[in-house]
Protein backbone atom coordinates (compact mmCIF):
# COMPACT_ATOMS: atom_id res chain seq x y z
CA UNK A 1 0.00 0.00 0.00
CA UNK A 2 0.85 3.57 -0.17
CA UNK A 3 -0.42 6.10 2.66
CA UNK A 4 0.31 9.87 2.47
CA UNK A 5 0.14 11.52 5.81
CA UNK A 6 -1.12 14.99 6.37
CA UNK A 7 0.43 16.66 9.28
CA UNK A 8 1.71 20.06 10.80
CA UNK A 9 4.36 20.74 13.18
CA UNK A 10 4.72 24.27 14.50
CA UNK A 11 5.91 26.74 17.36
CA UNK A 12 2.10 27.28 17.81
CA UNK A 13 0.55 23.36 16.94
CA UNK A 14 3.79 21.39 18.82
CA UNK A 15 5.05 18.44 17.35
CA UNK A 16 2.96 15.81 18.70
CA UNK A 17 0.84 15.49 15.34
CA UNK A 18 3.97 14.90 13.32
CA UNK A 19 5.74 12.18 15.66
CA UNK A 20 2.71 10.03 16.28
CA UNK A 21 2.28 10.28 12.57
CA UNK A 22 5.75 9.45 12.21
CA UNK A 23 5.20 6.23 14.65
CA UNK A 24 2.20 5.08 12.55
CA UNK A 25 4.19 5.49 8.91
CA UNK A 26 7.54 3.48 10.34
CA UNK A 27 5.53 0.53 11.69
CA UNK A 28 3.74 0.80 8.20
CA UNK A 29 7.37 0.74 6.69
CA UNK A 30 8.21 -2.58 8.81
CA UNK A 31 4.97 -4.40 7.03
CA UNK A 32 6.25 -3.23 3.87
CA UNK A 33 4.28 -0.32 2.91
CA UNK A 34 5.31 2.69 1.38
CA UNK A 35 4.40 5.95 3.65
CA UNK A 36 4.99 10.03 2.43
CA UNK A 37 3.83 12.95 4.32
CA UNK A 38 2.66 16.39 2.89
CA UNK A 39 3.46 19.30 5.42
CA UNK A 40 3.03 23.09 5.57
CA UNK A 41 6.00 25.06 6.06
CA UNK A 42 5.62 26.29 9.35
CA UNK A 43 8.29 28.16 12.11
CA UNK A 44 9.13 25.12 14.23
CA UNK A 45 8.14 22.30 11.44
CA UNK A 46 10.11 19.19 11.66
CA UNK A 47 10.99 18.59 7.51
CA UNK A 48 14.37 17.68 8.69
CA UNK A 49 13.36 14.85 10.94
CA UNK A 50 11.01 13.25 8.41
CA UNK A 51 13.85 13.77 5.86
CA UNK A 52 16.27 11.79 8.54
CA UNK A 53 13.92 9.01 8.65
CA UNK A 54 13.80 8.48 5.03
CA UNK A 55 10.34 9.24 3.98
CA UNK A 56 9.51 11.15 1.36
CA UNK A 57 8.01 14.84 2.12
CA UNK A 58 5.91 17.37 0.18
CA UNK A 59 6.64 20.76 2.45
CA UNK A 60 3.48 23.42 1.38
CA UNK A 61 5.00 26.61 0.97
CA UNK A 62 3.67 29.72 3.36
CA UNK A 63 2.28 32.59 1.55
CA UNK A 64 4.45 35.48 1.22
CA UNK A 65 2.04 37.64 3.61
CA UNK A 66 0.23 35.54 6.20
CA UNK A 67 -3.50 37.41 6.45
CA UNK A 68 -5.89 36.30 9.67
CA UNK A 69 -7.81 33.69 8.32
CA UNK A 70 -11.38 34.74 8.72
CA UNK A 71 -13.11 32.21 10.80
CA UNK A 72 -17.34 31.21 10.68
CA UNK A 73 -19.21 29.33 12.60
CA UNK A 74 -18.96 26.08 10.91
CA UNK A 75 -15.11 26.56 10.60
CA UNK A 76 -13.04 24.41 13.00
CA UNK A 77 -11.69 25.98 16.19
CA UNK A 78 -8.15 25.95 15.44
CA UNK A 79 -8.31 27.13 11.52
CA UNK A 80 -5.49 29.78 11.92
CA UNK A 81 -2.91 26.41 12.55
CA UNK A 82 -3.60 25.89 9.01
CA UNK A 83 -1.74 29.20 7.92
CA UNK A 84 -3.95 29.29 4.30
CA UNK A 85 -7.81 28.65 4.00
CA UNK A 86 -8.68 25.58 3.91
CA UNK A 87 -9.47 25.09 0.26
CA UNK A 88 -6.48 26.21 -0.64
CA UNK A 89 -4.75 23.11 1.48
CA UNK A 90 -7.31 20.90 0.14
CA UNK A 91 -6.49 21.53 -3.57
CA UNK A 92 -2.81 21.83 -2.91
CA UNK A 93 -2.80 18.42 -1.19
CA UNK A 94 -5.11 16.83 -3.96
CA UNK A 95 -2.49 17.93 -6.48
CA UNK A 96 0.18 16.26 -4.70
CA UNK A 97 -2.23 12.60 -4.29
CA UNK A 98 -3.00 12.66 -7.71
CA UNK A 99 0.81 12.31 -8.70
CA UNK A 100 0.44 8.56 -7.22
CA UNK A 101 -1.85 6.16 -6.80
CA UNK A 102 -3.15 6.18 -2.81
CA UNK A 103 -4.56 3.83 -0.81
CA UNK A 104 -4.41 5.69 2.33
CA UNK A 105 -4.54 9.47 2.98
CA UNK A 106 -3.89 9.86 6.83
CA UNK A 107 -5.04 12.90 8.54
CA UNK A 108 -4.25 14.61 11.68
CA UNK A 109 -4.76 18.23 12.17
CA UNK A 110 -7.00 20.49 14.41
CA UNK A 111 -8.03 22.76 11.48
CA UNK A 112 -8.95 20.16 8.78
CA UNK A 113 -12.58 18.60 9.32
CA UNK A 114 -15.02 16.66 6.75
CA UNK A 115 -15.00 19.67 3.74
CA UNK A 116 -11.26 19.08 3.65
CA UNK A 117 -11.53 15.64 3.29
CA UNK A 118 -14.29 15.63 0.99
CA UNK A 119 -12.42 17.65 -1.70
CA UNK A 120 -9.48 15.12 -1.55
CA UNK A 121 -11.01 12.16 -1.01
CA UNK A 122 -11.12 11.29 -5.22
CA UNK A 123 -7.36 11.43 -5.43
CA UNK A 124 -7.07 8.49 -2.71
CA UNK A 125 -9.21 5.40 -2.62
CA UNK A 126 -9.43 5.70 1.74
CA UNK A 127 -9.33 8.29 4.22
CA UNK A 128 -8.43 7.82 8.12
CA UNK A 129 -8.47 10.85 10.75
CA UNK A 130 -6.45 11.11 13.54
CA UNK A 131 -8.38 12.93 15.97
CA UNK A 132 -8.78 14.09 19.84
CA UNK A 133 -11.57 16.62 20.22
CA UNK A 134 -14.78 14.83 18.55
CA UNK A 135 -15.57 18.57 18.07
CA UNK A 136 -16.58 18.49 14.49
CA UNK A 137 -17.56 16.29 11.65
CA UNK A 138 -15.61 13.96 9.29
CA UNK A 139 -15.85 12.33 5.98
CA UNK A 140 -13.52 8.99 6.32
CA UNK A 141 -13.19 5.14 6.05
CA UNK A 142 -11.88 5.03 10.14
CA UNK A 143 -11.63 7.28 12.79
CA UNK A 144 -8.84 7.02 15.43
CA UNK A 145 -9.37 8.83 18.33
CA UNK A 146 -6.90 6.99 21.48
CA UNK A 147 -7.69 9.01 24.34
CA UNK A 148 -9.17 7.37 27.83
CA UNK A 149 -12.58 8.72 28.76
CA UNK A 150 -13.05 8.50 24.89
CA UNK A 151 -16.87 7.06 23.51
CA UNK A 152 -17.69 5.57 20.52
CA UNK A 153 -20.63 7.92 21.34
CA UNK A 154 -18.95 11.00 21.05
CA UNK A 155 -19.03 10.70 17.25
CA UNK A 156 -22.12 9.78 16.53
CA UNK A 157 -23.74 12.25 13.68
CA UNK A 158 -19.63 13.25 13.18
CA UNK A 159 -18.57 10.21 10.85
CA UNK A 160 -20.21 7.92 8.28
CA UNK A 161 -22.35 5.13 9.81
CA UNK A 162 -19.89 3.34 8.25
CA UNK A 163 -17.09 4.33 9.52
CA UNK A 164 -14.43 1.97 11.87
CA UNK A 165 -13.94 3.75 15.08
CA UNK A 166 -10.89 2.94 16.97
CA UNK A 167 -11.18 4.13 20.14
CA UNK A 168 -9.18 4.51 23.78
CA UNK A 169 -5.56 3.96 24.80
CA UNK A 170 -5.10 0.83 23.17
CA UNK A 171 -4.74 2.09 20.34
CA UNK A 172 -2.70 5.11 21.20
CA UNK A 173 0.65 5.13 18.48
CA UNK A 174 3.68 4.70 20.30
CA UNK A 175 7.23 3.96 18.82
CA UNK A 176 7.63 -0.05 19.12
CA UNK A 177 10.34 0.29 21.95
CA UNK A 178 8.07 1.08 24.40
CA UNK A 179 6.67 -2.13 24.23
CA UNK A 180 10.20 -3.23 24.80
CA UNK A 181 11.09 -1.54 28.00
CA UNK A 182 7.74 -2.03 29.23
CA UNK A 183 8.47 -5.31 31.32
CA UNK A 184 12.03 -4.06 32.63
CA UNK A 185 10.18 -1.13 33.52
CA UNK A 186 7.33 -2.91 35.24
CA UNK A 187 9.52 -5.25 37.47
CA UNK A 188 11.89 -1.86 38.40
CA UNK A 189 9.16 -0.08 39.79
CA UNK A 190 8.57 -2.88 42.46
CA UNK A 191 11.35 -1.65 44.38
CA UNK A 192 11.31 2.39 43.18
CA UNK A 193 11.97 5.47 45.41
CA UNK A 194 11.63 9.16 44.37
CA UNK A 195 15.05 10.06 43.23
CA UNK A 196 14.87 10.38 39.45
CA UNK A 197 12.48 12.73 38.00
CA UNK A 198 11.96 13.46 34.29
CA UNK A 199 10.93 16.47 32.87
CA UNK A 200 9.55 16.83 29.22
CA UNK A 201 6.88 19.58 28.46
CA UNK A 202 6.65 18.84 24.62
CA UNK A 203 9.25 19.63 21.54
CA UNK A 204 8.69 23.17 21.21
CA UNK A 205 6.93 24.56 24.99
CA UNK A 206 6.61 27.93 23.64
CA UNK A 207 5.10 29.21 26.97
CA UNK A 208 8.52 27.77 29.08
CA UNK A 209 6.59 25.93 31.48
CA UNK A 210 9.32 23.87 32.17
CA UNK A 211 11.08 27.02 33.38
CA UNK A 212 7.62 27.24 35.71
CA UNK A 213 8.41 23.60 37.09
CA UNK A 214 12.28 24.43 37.54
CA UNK A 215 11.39 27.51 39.88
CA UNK A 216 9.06 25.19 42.00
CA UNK A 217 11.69 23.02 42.42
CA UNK A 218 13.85 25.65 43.21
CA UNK A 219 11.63 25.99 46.75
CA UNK A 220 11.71 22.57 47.04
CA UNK A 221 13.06 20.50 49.65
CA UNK A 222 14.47 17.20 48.34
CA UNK A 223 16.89 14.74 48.87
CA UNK A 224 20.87 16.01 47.76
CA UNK A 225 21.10 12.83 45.49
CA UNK A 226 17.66 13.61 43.44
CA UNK A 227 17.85 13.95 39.60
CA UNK A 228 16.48 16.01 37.42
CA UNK A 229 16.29 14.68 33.45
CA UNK A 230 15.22 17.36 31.72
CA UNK A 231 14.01 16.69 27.93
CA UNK A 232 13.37 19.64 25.85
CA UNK A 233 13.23 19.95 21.63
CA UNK A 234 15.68 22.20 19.65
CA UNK A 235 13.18 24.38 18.45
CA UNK A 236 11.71 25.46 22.36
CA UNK A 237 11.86 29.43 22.53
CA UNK A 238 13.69 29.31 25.90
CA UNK A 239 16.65 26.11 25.87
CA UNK A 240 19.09 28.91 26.42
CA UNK A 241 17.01 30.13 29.67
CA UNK A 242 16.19 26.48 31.05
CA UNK A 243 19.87 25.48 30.69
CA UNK A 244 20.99 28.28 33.20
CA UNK A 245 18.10 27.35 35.69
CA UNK A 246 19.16 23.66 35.97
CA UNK A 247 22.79 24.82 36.60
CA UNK A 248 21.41 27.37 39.42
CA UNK A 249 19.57 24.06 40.81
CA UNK A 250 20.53 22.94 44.39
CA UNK A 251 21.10 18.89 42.81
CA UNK A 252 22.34 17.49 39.50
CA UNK A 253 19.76 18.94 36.81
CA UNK A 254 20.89 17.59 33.19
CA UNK A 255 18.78 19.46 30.03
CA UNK A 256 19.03 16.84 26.84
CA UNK A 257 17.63 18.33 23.51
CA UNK A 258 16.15 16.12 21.27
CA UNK A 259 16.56 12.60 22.66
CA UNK A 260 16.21 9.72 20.90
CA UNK A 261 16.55 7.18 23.68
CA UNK A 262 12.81 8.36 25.72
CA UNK A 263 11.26 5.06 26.46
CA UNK A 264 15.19 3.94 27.94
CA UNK A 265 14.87 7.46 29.68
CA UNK A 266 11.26 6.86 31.36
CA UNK A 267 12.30 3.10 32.37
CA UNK A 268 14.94 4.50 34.95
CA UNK A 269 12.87 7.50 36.06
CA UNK A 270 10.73 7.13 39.24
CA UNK A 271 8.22 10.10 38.32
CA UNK A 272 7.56 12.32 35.39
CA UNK A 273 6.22 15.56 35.17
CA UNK A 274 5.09 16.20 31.56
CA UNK A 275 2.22 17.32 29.34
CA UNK A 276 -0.67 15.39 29.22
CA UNK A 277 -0.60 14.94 25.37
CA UNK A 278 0.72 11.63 23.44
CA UNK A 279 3.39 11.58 25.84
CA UNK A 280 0.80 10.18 28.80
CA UNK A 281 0.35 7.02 26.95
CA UNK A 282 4.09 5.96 26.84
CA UNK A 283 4.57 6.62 30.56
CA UNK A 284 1.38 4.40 30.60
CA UNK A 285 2.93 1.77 28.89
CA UNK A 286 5.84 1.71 31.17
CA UNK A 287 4.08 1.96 34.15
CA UNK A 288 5.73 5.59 35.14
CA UNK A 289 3.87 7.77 37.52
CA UNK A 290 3.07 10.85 36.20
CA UNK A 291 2.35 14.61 37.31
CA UNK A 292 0.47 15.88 34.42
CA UNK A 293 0.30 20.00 33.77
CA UNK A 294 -2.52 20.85 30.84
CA UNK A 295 -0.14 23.05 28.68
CA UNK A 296 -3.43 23.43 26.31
CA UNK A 297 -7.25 23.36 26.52
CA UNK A 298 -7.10 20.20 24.08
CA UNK A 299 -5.55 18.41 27.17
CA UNK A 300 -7.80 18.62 30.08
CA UNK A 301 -10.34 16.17 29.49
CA UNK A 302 -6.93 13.49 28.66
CA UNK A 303 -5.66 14.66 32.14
CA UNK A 304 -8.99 14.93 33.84
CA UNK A 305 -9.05 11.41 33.13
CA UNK A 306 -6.12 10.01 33.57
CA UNK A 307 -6.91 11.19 36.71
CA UNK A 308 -10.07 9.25 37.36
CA UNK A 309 -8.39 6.52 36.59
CA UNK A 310 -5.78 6.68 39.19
CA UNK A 311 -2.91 6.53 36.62
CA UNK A 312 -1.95 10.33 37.34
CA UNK A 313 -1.77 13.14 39.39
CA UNK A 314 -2.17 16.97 38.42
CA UNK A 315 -1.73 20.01 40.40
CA UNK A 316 -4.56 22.03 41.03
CA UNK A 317 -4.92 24.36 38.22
CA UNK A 318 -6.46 27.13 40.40
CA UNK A 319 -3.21 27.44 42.35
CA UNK A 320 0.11 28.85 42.18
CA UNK A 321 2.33 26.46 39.92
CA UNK A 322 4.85 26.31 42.66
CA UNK A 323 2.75 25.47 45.69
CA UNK A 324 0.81 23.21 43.56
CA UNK A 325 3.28 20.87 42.26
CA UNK A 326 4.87 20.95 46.11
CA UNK A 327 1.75 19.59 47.25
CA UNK A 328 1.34 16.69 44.72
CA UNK A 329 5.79 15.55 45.13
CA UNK A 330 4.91 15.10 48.96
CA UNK A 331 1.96 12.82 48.29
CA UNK A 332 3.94 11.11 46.04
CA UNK A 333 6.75 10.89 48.24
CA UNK A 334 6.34 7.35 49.60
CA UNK A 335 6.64 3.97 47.91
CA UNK A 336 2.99 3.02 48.54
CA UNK A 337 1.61 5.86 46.28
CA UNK A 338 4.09 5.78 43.60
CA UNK A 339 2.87 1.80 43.25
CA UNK A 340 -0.58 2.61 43.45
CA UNK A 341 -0.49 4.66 40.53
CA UNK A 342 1.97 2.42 38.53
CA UNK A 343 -0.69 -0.19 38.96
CA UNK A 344 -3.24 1.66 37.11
CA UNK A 345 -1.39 3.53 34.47
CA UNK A 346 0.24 -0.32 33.17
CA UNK A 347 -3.11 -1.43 32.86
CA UNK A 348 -3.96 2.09 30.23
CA UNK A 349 -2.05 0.21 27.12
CA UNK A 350 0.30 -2.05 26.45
CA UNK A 351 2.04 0.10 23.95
CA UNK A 352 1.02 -2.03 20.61
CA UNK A 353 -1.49 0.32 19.55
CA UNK A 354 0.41 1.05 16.13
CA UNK A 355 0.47 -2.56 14.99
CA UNK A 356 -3.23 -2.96 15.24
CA UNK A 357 -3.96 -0.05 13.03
CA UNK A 358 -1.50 -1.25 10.48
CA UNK A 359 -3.73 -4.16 10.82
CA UNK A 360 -7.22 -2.38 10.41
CA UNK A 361 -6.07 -0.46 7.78
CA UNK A 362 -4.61 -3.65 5.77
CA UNK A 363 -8.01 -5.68 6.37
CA UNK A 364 -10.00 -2.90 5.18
CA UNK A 365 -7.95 -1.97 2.33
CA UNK A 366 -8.50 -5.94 1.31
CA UNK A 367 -12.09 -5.85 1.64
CA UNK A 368 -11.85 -7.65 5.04
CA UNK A 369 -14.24 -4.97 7.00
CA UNK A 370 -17.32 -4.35 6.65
């Protein structure tokens, strides 16, 4: 098969879209299909990285003069990610489709909904949306939404009838060596103490709340042999500024820009404190405890529930960052809590979410669903 991938990274979208695309097109690669991705040239996109992995890449040139995108009522809520009106993407994607024949055009942005796919859906013989919000309505062969708290329910009247829903954390995409560390990581955390923490706010953070966490831990009283692993991407606004505030730090602090070794990374860590986008469901897998801090709107029902379901903790959003995230490291202080919640975020996914929607996509692309 051939799938084409349509996906933005930006200083304003993240990179999360991009590298769970990414995830989905190598494990396609391993079965032996052939993957591309079309991309807009945003500040902060990640052409190189795709590049480095060997796929092939259509990057959408920006117009010369960027206008605000005038929004309607119908129009999605994050159009101005899209940087040109949508039928302007539309046709310049269906130009690139038609160049090949497609089995499967991939989708995963905030600003594209079923008018998008609708004017490229006769250049490619399937469409399948990546999607978190079930805020609007779509036009495609399956619908992957893998967040926990997630009903089929939700889009009902939003997709065909006929559409194959994949739904909740078992199908969340996460790079295969998850999986891998996941029972090294289990049987660790029998014995685990809070000493390592890990630190990863998303590729780009554009609103430095990593520098937030690094001044509450600043007034923090810990233990002199506590480490901080602090993961940040080369395109975040403020490395420079988060580099001098884990030096200034009161115990070893270490920030490492653009890792490639994560799920090795979250194995020997005792506690994260992260976003609670794609990045919750590989601490999942591994069985990590987690502090989650919403970063963006999009997030809070994924950490709301996480919650609920005893695989996280958050600090309350209606305090002080500081006070709130020293409140949630002394409850999770002792070995009985940090099990607790390793108990219930293992049992979120097992981490082998991308193989099975290689495999839907395969059976349906045979004939094999109805």
């Amino acid at each position: 098969m051939r799938i084409v991938f349509r996906a933005d990274a930006s200083v304003q979208i993240g990179t999360g879209h991009v590298m769970r695309c990414l995830t989905l097109a190598e494990e396609l690669r391993r079965q032996g299909h052939q993957c591309a991705f079309i991309c807009r040239d945003h500040k902060g996109h990640l052409a190189d990285l795709i590049a480095q992995k060997g796929f092939e890449l259509h990057l959408l040139a920006m117009p010369e003069q960027t206008d605000k995108l005038v929004k309607n009522q119908q129009a999605p809520a994050y159009t101005d990610w899209l940087g040109v009106p949508w039928q302007a993407d539309a046709e310049q994607t269906r130009q690139i489709l038609l160049q090949h024949k497609v089995d499967w055009l991939v989708v995963d942005h905030y600003a594209l909904d079923a008018h998008w796919e609708r004017q490229t859906a006769q250049a490619v013989c399937q469409i399948m949306v990546i999607d978190d919000l079930a805020d609007r309505e779509h036009d495609c062969a399956v619908l992957l939404d893998q967040n926990l708290g997630r009903a089929v329910s939700d889009y009902y009247q939003r997709v065909p009838l006929s559409c194959k829903k994949l739904i909740g954390p078992q199908y969340s995409l996460l790079r295969p060596e998850f999986a891998e560390f996941r029972p090294a990581s289990l049987e660790r955390r029998r014995t685990s103490e809070l000493k390592r923490i890990l630190i990863s706010l998303g590729g780009v953070d554009r609103t430095n709340v990593t520098g937030q966490v690094l001044d509450a831990f600043s007034n923090i009283t810990l233990p002199s042999d506590t480490e901080l692993d602090i993961i940040m991407g080369t395109a975040a606004p403020y490395l420079d500024a988060v580099k001098q505030q884990a030096f200034d730090l009161p115990f070893q602090a270490t920030v490492n820009v653009s890792v490639s070794d994560m799920a090795e990374r979250m194995c020997r860590a005792d506690l994260a404190i992260g976003s609670a986008g794609g990045t919750a469901w590989e601490r999942c897998c591994l069985g990590l405890p987690s502090v989650l801090i919403v970063v963006a709107e999009n997030q809070i029902s994924g950490s709301d529930a996480l919650v609920r379901a005893g695989a996280a903790l958050t600090p309350e959003r209606d305090k002080p960052l500081s006070l709130a995230l020293t409140m949630v490291l002394e409850r999770l202080s002792t070995r009985t809590n940090l099990s607790r919640i390793t108990g219930a975020a293992e049992s979120v996914t097992d981490g082998n979410g991308a193989p099975r929607v290689c495999c839907v996509l395969q059976e349906i692309a045979k004939g094999g669903y109805e």
